[in-house]
Protein backbone atom coordinates (compact mmCIF):
# COMPACT_ATOMS: atom_id res chain seq x y z
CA UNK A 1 -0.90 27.39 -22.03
CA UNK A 2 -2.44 25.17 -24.46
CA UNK A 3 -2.55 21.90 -23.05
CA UNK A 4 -5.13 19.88 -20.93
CA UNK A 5 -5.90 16.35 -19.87
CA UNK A 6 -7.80 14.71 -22.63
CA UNK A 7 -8.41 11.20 -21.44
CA UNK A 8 -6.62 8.95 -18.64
CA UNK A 9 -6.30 5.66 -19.72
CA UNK A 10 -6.77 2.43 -17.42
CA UNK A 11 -5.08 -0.91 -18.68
CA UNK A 12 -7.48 -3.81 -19.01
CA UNK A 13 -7.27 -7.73 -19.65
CA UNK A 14 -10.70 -7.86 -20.64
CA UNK A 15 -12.08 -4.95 -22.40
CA UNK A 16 -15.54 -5.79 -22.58
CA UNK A 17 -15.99 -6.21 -19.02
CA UNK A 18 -13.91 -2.91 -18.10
CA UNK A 19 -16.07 -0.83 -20.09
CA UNK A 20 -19.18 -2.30 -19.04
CA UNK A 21 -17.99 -1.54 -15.26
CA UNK A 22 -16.68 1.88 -16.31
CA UNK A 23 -19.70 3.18 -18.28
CA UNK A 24 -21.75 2.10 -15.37
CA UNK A 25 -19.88 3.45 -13.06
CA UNK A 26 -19.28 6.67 -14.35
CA UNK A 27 -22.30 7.38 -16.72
CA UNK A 28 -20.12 7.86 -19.56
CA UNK A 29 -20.93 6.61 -23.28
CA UNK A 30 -18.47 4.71 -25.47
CA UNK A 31 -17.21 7.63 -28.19
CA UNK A 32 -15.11 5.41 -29.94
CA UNK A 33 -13.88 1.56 -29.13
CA UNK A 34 -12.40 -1.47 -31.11
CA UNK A 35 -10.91 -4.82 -29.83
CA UNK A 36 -7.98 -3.06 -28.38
CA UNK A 37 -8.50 0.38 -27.08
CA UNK A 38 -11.94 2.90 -25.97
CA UNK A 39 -12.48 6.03 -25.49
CA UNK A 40 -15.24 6.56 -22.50
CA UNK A 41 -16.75 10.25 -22.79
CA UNK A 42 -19.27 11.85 -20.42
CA UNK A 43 -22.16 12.93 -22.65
CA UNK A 44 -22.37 16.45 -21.12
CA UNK A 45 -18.96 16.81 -21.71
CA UNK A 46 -17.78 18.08 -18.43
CA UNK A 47 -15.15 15.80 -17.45
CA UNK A 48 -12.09 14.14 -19.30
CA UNK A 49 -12.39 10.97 -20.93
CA UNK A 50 -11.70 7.58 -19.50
CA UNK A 51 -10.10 5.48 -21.90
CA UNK A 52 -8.99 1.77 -21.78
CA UNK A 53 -6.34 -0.34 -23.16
CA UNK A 54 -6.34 -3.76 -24.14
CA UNK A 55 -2.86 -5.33 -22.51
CA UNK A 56 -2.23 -9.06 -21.64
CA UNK A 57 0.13 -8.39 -19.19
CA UNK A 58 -1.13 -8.45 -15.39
CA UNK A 59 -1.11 -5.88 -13.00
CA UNK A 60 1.61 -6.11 -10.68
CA UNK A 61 1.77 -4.08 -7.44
CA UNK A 62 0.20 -0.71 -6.89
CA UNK A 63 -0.57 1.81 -9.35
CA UNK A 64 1.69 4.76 -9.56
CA UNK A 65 -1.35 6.75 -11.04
CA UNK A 66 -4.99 6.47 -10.28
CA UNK A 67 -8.13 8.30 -10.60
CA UNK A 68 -10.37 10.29 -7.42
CA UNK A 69 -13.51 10.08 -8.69
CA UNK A 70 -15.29 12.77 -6.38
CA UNK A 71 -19.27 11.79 -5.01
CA UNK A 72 -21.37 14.05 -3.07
CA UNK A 73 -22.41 10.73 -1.56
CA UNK A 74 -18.78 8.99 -0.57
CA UNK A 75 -20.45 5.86 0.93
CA UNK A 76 -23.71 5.61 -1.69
CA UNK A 77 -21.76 5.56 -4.46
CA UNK A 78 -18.90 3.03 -2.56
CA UNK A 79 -21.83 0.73 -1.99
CA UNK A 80 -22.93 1.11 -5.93
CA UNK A 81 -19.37 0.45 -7.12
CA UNK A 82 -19.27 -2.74 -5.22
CA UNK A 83 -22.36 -3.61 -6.61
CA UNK A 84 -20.97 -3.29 -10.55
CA UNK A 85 -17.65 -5.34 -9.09
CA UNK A 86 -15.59 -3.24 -7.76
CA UNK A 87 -13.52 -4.08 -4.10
CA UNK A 88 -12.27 -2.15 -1.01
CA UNK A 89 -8.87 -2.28 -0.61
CA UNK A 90 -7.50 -2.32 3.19
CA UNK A 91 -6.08 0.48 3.54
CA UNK A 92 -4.34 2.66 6.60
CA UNK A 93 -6.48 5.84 6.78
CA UNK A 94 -5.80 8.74 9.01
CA UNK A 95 -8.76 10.36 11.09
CA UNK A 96 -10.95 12.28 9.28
CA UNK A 97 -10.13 10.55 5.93
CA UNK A 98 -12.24 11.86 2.67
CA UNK A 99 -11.69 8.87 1.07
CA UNK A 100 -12.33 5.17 0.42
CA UNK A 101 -9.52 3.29 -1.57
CA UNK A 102 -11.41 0.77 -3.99
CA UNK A 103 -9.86 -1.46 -7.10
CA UNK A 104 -11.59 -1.83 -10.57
CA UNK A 105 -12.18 -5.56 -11.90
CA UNK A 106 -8.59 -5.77 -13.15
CA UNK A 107 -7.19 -4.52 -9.17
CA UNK A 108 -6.64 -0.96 -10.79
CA UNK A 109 -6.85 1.26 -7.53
CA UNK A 110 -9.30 4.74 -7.77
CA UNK A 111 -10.48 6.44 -4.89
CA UNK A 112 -13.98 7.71 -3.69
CA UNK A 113 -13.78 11.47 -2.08
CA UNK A 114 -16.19 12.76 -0.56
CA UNK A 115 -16.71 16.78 -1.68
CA UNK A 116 -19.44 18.80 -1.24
CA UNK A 117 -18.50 20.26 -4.43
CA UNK A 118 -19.18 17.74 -6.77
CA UNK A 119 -21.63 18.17 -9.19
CA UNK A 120 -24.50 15.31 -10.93
């Protein structure tokens, strides 16, 4: 089969400020942006781009797609999102969860999963 994921893209009210918090938070580099859309790459070019969309209308209730972002370090890297502006969410987890449920600067949910596989 020839297809892949390319790029997810994340809706934003204010651009600027979403790829600010998602080059940060990520690492990735801006490979292509103007005043509506981005493209977010990771320079080694392991993972799929992150890309975000201008759109003036507000999020309303939960996603029906987010991202895991996977961390050797679950509760570092929680601590370092928060930092850059990202929120917990409450959230209902079972015992022995992986994962925190946290909410970009426009209340777009992602998780944090803890995997020993993850590579830096």
């Amino acid at each position: 089969m020839g297809l892949f994921v390319g790029s997810t893209v994340v809706n934003t009210a204010d651009l600027e400020r979403a790829i600010a918090f998602w080059t940060a938070a990520l690492g990735y580099t801006v490979r292509d942006a103007d005043e509506t859309f981005a493209v977010l790459t990771d320079p080694a070019r392991r993972w799929s781009n992150l890309s975000l969309q201008h759109s003036d209308e507000p999020k309303r209730g939960r996603n029906r797609v987010h991202l895991d972002l996977y961390a050797t370090d679950r509760e570092g890297e929680v601590a370092r999102l928060e930092g850059l502006g990202a929120t917990r969410l409450p959230w209902q987890y079972e015992e022995g969860h992986d994962h925190v449920v946290m909410a970009d600067l426009d209340g777009n949910e992602f998780c944090v999963v803890q995997s020993p596989f993850a590579q830096g």
